[in-house]
PDB file of N, CA and C in Angstrom:
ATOM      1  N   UNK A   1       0.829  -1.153   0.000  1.00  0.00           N
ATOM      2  CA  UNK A   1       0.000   0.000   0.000  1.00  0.00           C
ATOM      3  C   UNK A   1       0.894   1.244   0.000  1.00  0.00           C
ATOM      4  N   UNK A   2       0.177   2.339  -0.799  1.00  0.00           N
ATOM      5  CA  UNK A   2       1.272   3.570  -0.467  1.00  0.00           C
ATOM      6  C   UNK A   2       0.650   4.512  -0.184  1.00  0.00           C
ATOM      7  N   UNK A   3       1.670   5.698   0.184  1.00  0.00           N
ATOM      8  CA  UNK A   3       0.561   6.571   0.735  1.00  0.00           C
ATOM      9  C   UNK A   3       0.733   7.434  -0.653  1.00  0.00           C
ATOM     10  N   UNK A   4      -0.889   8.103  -0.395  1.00  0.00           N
ATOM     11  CA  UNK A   4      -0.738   9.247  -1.542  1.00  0.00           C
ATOM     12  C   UNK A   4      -1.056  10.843  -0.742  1.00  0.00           C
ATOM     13  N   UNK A   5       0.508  11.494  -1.049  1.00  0.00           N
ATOM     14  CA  UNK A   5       0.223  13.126  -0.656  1.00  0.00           C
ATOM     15  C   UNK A   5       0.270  13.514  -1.898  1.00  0.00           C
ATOM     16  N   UNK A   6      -1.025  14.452  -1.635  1.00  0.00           N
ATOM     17  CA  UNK A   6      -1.885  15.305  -2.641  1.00  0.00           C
ATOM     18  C   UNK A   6      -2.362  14.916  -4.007  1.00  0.00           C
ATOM     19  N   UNK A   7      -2.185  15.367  -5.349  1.00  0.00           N
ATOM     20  CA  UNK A   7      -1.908  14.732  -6.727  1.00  0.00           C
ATOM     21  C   UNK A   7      -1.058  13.504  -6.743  1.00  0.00           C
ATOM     22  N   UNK A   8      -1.516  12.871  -8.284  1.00  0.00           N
ATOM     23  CA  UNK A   8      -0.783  11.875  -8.053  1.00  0.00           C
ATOM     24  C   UNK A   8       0.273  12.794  -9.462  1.00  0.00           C
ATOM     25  N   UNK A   9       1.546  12.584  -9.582  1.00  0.00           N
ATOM     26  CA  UNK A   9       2.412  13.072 -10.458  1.00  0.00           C
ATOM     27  C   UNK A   9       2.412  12.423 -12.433  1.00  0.00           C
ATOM     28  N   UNK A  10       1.613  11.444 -11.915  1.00  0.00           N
ATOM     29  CA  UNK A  10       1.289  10.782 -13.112  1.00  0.00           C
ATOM     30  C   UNK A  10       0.521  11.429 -13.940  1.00  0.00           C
ATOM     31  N   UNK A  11      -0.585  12.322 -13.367  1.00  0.00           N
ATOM     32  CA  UNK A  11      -1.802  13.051 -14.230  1.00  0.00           C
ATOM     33  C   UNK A  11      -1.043  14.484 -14.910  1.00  0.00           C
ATOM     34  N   UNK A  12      -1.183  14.328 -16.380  1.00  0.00           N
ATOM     35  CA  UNK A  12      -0.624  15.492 -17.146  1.00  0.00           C
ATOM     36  C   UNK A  12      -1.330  16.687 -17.027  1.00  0.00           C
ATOM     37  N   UNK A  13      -0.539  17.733 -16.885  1.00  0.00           N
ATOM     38  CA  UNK A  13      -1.205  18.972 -16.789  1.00  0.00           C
ATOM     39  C   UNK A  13      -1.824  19.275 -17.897  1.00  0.00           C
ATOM     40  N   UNK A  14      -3.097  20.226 -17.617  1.00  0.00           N
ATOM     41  CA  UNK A  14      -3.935  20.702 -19.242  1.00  0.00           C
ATOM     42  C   UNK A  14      -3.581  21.495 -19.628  1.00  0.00           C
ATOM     43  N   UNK A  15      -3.314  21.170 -20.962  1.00  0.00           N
ATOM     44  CA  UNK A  15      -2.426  21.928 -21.902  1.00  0.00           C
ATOM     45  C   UNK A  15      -3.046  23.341 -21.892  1.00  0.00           C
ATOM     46  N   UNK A  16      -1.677  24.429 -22.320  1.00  0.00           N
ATOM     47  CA  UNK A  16      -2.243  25.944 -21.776  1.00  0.00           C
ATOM     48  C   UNK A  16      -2.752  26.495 -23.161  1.00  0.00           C
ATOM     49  N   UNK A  17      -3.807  27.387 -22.472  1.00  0.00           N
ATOM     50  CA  UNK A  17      -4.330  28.101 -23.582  1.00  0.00           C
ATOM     51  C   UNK A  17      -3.640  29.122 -23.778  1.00  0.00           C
ATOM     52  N   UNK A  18      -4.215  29.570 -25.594  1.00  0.00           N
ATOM     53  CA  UNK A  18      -3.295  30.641 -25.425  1.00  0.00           C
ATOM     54  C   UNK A  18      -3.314  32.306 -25.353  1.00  0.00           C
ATOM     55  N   UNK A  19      -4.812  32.024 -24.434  1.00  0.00           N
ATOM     56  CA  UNK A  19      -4.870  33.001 -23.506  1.00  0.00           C
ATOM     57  C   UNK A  19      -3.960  33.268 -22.470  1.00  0.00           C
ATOM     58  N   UNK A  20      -3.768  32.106 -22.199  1.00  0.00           N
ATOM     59  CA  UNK A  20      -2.400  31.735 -20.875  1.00  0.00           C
ATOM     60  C   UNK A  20      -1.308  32.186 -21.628  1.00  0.00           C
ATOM     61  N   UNK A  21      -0.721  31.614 -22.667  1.00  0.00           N
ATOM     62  CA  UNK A  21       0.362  31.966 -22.552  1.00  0.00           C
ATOM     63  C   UNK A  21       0.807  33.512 -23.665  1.00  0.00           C
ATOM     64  N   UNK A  22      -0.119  34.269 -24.032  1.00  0.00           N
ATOM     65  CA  UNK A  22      -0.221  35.238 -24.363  1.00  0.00           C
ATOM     66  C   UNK A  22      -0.762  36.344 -22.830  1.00  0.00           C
ATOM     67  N   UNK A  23      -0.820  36.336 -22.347  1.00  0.00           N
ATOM     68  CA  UNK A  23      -1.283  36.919 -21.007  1.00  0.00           C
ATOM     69  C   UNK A  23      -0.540  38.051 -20.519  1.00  0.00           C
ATOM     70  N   UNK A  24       0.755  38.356 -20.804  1.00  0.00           N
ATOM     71  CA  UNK A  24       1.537  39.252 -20.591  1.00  0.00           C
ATOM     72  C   UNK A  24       1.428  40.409 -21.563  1.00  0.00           C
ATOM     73  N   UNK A  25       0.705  39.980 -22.897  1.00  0.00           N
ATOM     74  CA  UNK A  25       0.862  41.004 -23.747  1.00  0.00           C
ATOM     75  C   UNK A  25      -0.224  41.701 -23.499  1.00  0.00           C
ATOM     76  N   UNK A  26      -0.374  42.991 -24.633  1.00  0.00           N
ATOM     77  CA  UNK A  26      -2.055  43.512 -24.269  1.00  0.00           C
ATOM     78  C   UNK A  26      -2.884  43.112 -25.675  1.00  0.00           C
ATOM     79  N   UNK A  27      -2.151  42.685 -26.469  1.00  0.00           N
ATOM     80  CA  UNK A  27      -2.476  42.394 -27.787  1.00  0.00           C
ATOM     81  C   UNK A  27      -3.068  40.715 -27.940  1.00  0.00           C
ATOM     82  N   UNK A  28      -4.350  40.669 -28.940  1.00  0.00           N
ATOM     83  CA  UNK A  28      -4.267  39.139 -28.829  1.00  0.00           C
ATOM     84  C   UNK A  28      -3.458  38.495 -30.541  1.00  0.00           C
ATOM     85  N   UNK A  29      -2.695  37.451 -30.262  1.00  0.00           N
ATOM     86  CA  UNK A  29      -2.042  36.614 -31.487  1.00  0.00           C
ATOM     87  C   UNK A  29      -2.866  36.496 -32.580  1.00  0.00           C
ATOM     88  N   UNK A  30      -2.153  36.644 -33.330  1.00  0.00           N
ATOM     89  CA  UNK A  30      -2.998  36.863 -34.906  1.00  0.00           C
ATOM     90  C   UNK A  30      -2.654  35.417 -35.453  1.00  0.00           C
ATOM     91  N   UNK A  31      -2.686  34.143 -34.358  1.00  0.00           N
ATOM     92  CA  UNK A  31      -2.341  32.936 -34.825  1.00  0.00           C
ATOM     93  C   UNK A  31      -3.599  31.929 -36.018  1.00  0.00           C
ATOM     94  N   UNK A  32      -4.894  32.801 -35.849  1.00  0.00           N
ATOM     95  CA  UNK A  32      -6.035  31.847 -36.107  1.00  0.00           C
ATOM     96  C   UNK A  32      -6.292  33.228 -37.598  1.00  0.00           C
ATOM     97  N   UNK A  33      -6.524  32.265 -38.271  1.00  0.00           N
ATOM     98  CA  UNK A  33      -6.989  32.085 -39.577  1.00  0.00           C
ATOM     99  C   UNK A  33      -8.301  31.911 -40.436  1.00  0.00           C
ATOM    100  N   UNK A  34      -8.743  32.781 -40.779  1.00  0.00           N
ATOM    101  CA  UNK A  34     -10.256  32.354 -41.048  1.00  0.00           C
ATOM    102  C   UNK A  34     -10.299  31.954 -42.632  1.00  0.00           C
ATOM    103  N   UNK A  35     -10.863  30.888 -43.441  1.00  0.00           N
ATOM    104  CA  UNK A  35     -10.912  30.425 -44.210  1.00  0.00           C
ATOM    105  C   UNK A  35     -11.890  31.814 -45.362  1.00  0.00           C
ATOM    106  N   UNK A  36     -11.232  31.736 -46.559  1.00  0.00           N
ATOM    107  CA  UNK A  36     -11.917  32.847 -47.637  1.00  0.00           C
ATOM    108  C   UNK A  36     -13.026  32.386 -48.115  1.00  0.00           C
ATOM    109  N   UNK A  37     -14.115  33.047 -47.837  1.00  0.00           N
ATOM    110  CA  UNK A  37     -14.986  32.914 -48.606  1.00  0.00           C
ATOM    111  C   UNK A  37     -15.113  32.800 -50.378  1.00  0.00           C
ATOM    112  N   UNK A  38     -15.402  32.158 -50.561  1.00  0.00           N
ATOM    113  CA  UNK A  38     -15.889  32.158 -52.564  1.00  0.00           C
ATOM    114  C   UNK A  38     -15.600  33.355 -53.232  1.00  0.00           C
ATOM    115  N   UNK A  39     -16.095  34.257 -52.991  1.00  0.00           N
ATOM    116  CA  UNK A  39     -15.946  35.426 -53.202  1.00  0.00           C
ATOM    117  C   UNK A  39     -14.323  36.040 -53.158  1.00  0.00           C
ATOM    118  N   UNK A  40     -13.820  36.165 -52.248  1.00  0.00           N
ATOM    119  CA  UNK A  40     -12.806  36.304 -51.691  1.00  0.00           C
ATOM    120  C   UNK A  40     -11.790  35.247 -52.671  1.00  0.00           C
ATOM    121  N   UNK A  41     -12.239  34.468 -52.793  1.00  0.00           N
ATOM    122  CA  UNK A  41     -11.293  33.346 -53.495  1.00  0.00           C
ATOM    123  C   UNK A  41     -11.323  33.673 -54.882  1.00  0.00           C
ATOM    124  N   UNK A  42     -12.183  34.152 -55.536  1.00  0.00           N
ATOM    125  CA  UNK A  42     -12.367  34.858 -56.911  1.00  0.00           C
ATOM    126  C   UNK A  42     -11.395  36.085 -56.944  1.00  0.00           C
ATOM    127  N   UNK A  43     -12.023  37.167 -56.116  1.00  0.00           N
ATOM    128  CA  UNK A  43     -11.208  37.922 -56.279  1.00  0.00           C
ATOM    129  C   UNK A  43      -9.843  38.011 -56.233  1.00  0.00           C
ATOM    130  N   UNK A  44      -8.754  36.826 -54.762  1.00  0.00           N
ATOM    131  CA  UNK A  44      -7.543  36.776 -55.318  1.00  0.00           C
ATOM    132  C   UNK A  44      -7.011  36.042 -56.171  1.00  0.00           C
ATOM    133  N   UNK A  45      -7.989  35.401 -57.165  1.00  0.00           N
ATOM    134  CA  UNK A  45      -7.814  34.882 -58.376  1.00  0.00           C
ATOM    135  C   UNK A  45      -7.351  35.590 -59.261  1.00  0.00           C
ATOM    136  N   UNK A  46      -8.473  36.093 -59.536  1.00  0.00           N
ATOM    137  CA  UNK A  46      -8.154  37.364 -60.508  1.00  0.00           C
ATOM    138  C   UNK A  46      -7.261  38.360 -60.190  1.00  0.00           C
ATOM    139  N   UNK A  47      -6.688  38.749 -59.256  1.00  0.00           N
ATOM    140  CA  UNK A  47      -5.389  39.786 -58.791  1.00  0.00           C
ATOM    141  C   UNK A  47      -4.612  39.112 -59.182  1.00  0.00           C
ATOM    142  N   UNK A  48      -4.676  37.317 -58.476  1.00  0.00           N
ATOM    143  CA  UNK A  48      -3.155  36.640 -59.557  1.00  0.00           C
ATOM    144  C   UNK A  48      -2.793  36.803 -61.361  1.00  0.00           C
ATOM    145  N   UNK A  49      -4.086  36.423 -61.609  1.00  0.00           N
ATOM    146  CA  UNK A  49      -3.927  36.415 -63.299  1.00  0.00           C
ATOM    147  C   UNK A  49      -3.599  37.642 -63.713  1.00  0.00           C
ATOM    148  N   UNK A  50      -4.025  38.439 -63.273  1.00  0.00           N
ATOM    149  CA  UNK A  50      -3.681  40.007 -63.809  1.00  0.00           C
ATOM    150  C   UNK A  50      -2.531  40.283 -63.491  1.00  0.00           C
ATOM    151  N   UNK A  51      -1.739  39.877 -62.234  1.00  0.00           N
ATOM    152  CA  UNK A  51      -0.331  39.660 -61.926  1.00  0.00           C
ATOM    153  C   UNK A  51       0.907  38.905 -62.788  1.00  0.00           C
ATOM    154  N   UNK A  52      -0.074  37.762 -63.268  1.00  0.00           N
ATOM    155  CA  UNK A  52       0.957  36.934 -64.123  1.00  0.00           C
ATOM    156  C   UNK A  52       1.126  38.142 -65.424  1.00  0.00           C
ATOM    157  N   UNK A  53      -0.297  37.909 -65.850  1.00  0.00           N
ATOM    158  CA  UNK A  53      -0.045  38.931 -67.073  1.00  0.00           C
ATOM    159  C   UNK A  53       0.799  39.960 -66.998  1.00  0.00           C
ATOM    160  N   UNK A  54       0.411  40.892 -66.446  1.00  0.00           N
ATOM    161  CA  UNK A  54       1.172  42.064 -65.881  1.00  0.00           C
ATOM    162  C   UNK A  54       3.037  41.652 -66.487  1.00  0.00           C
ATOM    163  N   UNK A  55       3.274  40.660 -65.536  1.00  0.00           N
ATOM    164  CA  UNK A  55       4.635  40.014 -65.394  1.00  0.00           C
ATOM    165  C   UNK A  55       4.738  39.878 -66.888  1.00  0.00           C
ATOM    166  N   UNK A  56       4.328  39.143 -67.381  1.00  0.00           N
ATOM    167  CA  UNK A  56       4.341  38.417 -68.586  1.00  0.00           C
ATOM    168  C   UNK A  56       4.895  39.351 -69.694  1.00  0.00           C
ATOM    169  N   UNK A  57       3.829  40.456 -69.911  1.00  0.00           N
ATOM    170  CA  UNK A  57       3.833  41.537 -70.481  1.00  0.00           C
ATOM    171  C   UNK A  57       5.404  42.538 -70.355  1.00  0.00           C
ATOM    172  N   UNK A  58       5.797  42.149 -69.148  1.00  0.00           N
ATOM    173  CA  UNK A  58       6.947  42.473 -69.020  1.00  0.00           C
ATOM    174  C   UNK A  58       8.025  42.284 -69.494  1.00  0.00           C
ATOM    175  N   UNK A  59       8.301  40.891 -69.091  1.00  0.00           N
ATOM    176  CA  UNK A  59       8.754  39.883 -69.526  1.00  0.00           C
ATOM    177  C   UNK A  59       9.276  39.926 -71.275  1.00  0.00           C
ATOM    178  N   UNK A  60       8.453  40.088 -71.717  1.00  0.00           N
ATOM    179  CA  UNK A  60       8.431  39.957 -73.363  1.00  0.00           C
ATOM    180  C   UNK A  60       8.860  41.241 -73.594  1.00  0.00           C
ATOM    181  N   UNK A  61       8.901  42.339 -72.670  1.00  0.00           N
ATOM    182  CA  UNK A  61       9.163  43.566 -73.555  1.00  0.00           C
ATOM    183  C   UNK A  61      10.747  43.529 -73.437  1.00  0.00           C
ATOM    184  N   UNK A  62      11.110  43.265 -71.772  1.00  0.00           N
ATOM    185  CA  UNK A  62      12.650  42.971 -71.902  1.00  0.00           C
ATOM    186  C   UNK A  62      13.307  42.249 -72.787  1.00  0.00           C
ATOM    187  N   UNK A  63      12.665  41.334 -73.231  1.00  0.00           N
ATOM    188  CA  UNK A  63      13.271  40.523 -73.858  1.00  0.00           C
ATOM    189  C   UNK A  63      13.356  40.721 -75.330  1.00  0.00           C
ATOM    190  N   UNK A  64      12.703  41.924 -75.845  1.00  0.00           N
ATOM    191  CA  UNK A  64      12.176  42.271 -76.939  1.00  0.00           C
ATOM    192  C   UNK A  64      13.759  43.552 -77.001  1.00  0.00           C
ATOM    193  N   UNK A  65      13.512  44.217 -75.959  1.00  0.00           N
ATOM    194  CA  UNK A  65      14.931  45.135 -75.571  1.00  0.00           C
ATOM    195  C   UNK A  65      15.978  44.470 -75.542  1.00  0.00           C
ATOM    196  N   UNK A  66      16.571  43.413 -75.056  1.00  0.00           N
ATOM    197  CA  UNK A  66      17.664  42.901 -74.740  1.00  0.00           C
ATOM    198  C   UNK A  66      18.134  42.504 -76.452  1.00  0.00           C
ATOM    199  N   UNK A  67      16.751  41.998 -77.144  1.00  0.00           N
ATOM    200  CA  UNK A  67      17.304  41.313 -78.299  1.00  0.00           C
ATOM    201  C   UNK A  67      17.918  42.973 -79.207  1.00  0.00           C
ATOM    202  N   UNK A  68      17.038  44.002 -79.130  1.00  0.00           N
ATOM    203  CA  UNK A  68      17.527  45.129 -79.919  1.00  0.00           C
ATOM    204  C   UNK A  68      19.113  45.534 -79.569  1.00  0.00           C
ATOM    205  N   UNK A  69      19.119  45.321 -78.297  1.00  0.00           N
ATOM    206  CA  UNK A  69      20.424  46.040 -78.082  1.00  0.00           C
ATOM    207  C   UNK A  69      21.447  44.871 -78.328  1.00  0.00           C
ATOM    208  N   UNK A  70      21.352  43.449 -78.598  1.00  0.00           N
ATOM    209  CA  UNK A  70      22.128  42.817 -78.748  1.00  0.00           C
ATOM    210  C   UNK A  70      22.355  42.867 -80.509  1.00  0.00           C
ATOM    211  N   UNK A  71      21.506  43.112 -81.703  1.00  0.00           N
ATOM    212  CA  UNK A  71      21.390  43.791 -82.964  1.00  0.00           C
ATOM    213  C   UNK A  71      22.258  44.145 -82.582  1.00  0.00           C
ATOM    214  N   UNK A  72      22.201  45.826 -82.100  1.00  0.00           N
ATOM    215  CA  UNK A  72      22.442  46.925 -82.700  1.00  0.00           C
ATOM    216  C   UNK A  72      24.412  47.094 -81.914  1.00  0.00           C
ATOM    217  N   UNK A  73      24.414  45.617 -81.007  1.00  0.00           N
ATOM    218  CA  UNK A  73      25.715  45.414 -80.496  1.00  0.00           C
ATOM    219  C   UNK A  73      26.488  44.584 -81.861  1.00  0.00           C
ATOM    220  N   UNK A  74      25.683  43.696 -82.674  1.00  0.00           N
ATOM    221  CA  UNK A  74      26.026  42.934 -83.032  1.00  0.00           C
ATOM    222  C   UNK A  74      26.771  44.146 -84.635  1.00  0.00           C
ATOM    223  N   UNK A  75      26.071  44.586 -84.942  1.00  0.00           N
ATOM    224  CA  UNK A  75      25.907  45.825 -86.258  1.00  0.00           C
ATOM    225  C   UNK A  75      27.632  46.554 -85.738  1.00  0.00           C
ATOM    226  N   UNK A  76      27.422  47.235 -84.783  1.00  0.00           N
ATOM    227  CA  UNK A  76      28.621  48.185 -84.281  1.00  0.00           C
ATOM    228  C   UNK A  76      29.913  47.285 -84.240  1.00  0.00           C
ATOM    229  N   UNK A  77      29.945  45.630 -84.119  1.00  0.00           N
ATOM    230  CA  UNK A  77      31.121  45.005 -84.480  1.00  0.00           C
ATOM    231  C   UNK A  77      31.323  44.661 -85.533  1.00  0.00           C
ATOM    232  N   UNK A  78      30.277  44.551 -86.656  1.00  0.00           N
ATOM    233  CA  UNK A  78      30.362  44.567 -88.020  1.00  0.00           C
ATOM    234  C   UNK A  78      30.790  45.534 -88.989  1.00  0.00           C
ATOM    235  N   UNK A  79      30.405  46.845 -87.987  1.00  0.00           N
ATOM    236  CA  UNK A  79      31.107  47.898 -88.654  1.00  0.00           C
ATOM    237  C   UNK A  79      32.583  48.349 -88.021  1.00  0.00           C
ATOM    238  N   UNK A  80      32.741  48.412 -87.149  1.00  0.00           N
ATOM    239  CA  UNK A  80      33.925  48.149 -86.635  1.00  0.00           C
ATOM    240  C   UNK A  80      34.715  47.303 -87.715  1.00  0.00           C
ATOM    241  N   UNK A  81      34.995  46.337 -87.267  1.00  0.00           N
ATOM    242  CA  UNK A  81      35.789  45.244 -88.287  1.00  0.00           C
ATOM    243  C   UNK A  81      35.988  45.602 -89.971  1.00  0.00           C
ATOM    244  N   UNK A  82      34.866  46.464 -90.601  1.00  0.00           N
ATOM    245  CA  UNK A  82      34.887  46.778 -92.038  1.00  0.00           C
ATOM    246  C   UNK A  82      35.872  48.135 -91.994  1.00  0.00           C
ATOM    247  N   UNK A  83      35.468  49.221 -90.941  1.00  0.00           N
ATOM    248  CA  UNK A  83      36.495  50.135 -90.875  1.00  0.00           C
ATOM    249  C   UNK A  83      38.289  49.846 -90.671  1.00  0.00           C
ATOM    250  N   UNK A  84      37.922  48.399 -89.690  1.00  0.00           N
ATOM    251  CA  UNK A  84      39.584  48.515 -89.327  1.00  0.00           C
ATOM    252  C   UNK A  84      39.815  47.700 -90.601  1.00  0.00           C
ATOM    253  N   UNK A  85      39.433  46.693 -91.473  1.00  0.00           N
ATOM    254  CA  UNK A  85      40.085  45.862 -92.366  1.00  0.00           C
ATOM    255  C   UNK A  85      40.759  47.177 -93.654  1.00  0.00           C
ATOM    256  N   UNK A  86      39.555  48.544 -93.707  1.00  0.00           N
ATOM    257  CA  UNK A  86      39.333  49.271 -94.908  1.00  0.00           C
ATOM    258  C   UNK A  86      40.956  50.446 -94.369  1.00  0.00           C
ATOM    259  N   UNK A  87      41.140  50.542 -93.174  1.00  0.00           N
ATOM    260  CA  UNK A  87      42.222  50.925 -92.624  1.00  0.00           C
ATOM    261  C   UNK A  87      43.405  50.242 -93.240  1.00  0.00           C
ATOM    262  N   UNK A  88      43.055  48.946 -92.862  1.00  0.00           N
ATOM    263  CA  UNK A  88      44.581  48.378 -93.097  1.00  0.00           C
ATOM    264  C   UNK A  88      44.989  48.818 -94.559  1.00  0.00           C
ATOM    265  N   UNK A  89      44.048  48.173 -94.875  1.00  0.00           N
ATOM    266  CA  UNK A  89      44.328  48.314 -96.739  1.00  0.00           C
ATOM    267  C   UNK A  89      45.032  50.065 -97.073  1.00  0.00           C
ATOM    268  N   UNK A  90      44.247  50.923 -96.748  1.00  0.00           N
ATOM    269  CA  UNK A  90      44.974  51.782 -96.538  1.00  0.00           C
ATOM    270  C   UNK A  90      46.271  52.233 -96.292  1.00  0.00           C
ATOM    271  N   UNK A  91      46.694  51.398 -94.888  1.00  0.00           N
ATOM    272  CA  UNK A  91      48.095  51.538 -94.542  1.00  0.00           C
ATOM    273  C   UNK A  91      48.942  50.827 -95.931  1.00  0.00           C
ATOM    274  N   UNK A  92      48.140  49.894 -96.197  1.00  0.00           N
ATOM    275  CA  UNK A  92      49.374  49.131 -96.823  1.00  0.00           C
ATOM    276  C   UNK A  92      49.186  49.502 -98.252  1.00  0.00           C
ATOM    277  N   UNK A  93      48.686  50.290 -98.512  1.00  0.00           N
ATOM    278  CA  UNK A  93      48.486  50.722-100.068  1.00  0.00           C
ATOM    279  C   UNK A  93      49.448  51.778 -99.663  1.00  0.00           C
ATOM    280  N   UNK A  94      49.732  52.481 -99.050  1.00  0.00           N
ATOM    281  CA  UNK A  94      50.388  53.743 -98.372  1.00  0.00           C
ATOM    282  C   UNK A  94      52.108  53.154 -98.163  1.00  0.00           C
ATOM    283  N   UNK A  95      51.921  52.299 -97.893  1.00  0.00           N
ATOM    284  CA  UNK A  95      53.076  51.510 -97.160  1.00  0.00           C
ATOM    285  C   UNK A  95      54.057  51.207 -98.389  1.00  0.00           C
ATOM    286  N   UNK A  96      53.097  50.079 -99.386  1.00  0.00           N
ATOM    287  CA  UNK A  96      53.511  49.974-100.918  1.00  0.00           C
ATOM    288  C   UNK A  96      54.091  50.847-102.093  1.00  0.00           C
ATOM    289  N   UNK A  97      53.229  51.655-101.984  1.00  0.00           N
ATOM    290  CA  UNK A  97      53.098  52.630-103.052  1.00  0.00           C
ATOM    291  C   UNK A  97      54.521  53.256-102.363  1.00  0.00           C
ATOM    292  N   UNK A  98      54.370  53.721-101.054  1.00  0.00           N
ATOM    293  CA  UNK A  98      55.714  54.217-100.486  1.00  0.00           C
ATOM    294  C   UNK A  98      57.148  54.235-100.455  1.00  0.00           C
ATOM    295  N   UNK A  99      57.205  52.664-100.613  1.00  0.00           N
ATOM    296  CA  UNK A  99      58.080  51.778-100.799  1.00  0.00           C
ATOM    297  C   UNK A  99      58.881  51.914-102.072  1.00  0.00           C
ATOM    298  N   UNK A 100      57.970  51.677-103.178  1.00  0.00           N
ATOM    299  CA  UNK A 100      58.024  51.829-104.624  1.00  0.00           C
ATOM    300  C   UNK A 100      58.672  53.271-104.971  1.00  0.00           C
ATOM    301  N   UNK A 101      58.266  54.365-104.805  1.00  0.00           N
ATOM    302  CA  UNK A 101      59.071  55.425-104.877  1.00  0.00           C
ATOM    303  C   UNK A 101      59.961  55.817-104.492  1.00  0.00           C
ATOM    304  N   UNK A 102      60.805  55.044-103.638  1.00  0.00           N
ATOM    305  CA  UNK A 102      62.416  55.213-103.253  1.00  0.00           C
ATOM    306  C   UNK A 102      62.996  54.593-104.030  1.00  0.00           C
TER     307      UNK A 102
END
């Protein structure tokens, strides 16, 4: 036989609310969640799609830019290269001809 003082240590305490353990603040936890109504679920539907689009629309214009400036990068080394080849020839027509008259 044993003796029993007070509780027995076996019985779990009830779990705290969280009134309890918010109790110090003056504010209550913004932990609970209320499910969207239909409505509500439409509407951030449609904010998404108009979002994608939005994006989308974007999207394509950069990419519409990136391709121009890669052109108009591509053009400026084409002309480049025709000036320096039209150079050389130059020098060396200069160079030749130079040559020849001594």
């Amino acid at each position: 036989m044993t003796l029993r003082k007070g509780k027995k240590k076996e019985e779990d305490a009830p779990a705290k609310l969280l009134d309890d353990l918010f109790r110090k603040t003056k504010c209550t936890p913004c932990i609970y969640w209320l499910p969207l109504t239909a409505e509500q679920i439409v509407v951030k539907e449609e904010m998404r799609r108009r979002h994608m689009a939005e994006h989308e629309r974007r999207m394509a214009e950069m990419k519409k830019v990136e391709r121009e400036r890669e052109r108009a990068r591509i053009m400026q080394q084409q002309q480049r290269r025709v000036t320096t080849t039209r150079e050389k020839e130059k020098h060396k027509k200069r160079s030749v001809s130079g040559s020849s008259k001594k």
